[in-house]
Protein backbone atom coordinates (compact mmCIF):
# COMPACT_ATOMS: atom_id res chain seq x y z
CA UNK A 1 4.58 -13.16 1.14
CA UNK A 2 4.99 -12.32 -2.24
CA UNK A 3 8.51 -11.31 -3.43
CA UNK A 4 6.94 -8.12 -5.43
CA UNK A 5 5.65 -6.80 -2.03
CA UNK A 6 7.89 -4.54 -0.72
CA UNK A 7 7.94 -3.81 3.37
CA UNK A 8 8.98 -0.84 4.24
CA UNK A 9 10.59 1.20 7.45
CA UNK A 10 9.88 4.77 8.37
CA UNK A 11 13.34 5.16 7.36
CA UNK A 12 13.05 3.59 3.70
CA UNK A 13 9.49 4.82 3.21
CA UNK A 14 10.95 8.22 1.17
CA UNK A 15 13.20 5.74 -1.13
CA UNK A 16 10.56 2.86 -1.47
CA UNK A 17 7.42 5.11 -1.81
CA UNK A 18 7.72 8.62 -2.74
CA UNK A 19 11.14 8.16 -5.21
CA UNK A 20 9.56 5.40 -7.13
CA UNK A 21 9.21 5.73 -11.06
CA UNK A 22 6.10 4.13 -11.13
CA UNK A 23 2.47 4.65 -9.29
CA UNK A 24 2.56 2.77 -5.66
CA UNK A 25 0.34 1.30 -3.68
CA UNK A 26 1.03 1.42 -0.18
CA UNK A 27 -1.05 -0.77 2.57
CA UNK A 28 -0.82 0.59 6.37
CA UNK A 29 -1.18 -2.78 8.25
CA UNK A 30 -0.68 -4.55 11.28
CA UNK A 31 -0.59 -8.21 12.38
CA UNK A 32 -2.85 -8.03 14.95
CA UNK A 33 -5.83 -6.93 12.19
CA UNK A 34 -7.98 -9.24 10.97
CA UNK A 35 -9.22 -6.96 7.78
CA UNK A 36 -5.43 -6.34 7.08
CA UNK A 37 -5.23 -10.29 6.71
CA UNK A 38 -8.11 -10.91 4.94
CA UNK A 39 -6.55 -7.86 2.32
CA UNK A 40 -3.40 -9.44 1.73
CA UNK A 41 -4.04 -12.53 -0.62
CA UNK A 42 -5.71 -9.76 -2.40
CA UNK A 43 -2.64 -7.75 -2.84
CA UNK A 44 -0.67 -10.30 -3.80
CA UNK A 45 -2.68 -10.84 -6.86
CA UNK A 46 -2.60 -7.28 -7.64
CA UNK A 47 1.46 -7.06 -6.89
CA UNK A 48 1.50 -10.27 -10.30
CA UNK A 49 -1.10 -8.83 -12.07
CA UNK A 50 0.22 -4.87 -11.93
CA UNK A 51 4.08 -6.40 -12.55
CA UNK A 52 5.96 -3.28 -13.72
CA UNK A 53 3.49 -0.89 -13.31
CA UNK A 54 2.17 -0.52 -9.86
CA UNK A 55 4.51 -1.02 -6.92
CA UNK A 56 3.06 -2.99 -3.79
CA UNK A 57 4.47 -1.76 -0.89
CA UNK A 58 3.25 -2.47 2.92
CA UNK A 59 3.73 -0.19 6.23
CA UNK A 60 3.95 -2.46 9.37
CA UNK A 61 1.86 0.95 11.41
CA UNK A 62 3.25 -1.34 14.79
CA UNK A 63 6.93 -1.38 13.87
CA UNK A 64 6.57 2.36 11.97
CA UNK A 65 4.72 4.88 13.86
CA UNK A 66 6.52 7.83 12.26
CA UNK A 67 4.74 6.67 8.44
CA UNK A 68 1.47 6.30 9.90
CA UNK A 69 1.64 9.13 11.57
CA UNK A 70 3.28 11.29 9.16
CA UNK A 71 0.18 10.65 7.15
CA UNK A 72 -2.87 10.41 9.65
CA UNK A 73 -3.37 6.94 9.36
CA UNK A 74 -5.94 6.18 12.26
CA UNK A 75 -7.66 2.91 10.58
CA UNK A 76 -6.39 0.04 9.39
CA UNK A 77 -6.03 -1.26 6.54
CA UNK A 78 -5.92 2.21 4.88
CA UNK A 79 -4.68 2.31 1.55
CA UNK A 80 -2.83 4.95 -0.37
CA UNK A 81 -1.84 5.29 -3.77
CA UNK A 82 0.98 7.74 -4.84
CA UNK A 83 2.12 9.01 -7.94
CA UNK A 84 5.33 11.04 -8.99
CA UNK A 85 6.01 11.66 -4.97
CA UNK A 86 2.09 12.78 -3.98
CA UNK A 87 -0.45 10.96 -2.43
CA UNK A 88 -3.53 10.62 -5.33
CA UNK A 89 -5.97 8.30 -3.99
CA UNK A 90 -6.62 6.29 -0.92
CA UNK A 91 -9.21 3.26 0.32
CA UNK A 92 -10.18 2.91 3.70
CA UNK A 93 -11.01 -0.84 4.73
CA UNK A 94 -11.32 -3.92 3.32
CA UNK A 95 -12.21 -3.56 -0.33
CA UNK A 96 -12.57 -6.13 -3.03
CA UNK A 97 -9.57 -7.06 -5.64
CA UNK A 98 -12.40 -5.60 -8.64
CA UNK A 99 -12.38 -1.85 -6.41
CA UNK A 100 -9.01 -1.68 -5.69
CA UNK A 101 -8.21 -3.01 -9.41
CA UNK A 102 -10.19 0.10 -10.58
CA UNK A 103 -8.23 2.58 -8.51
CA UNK A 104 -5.48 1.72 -9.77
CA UNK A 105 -6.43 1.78 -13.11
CA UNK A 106 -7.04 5.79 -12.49
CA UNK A 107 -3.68 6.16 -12.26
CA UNK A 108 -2.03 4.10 -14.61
């Protein structure tokens, strides 16, 4: 994985998500999903090509059941984006690179 994809823990989520200075994307995953796999070569692209002004970050929903639950996560992968500490968009599914390109563009 891509060393501009941040994983985070239920305990770091705070820090690595809703502190950062710059919009974030955050992907609630798990191994076991085949969608979630098929997303992440997409993310990685997005984590080089939105260097320095989107954050990648990824939520492990298996190994951090208080983040997914703290926000209702009940499919997978769901997507979030937040902004300044709020949650401002989100994508349900498997989406192409073009769609999720364009959401974050919203909130650049």
């Amino acid at each position: 994985m891509s060393d501009l994809i941040v994983n985070t823990t239920d305990t770091a989520f705070d820090q690595d998500v809703l502190e950062s200075d710059v919009p974030v994307l955050v992907d609630f995953w798990a191994a076991w999903c085949g969608p979630c796999k098929a997303i992440a070569p997409i993310l990685e692209e997005l984590a080089t090509e939105y260097q320095g002004k989107v954050k990648i970050v990824k939520v492990d929903v298996d190994s951090n059941p208080q983040a997914a639950s703290r926000f209702g996560i009940r499919n997978i992968p769901t997507l979030f984006v937040f902004k300044d500490g709020e949650k401002v968009d989100s994508v349900m599914g498997l989406q192409p690179k073009a769609e999720l390109a364009k959401v974050l563009d919203k909130h650049l």
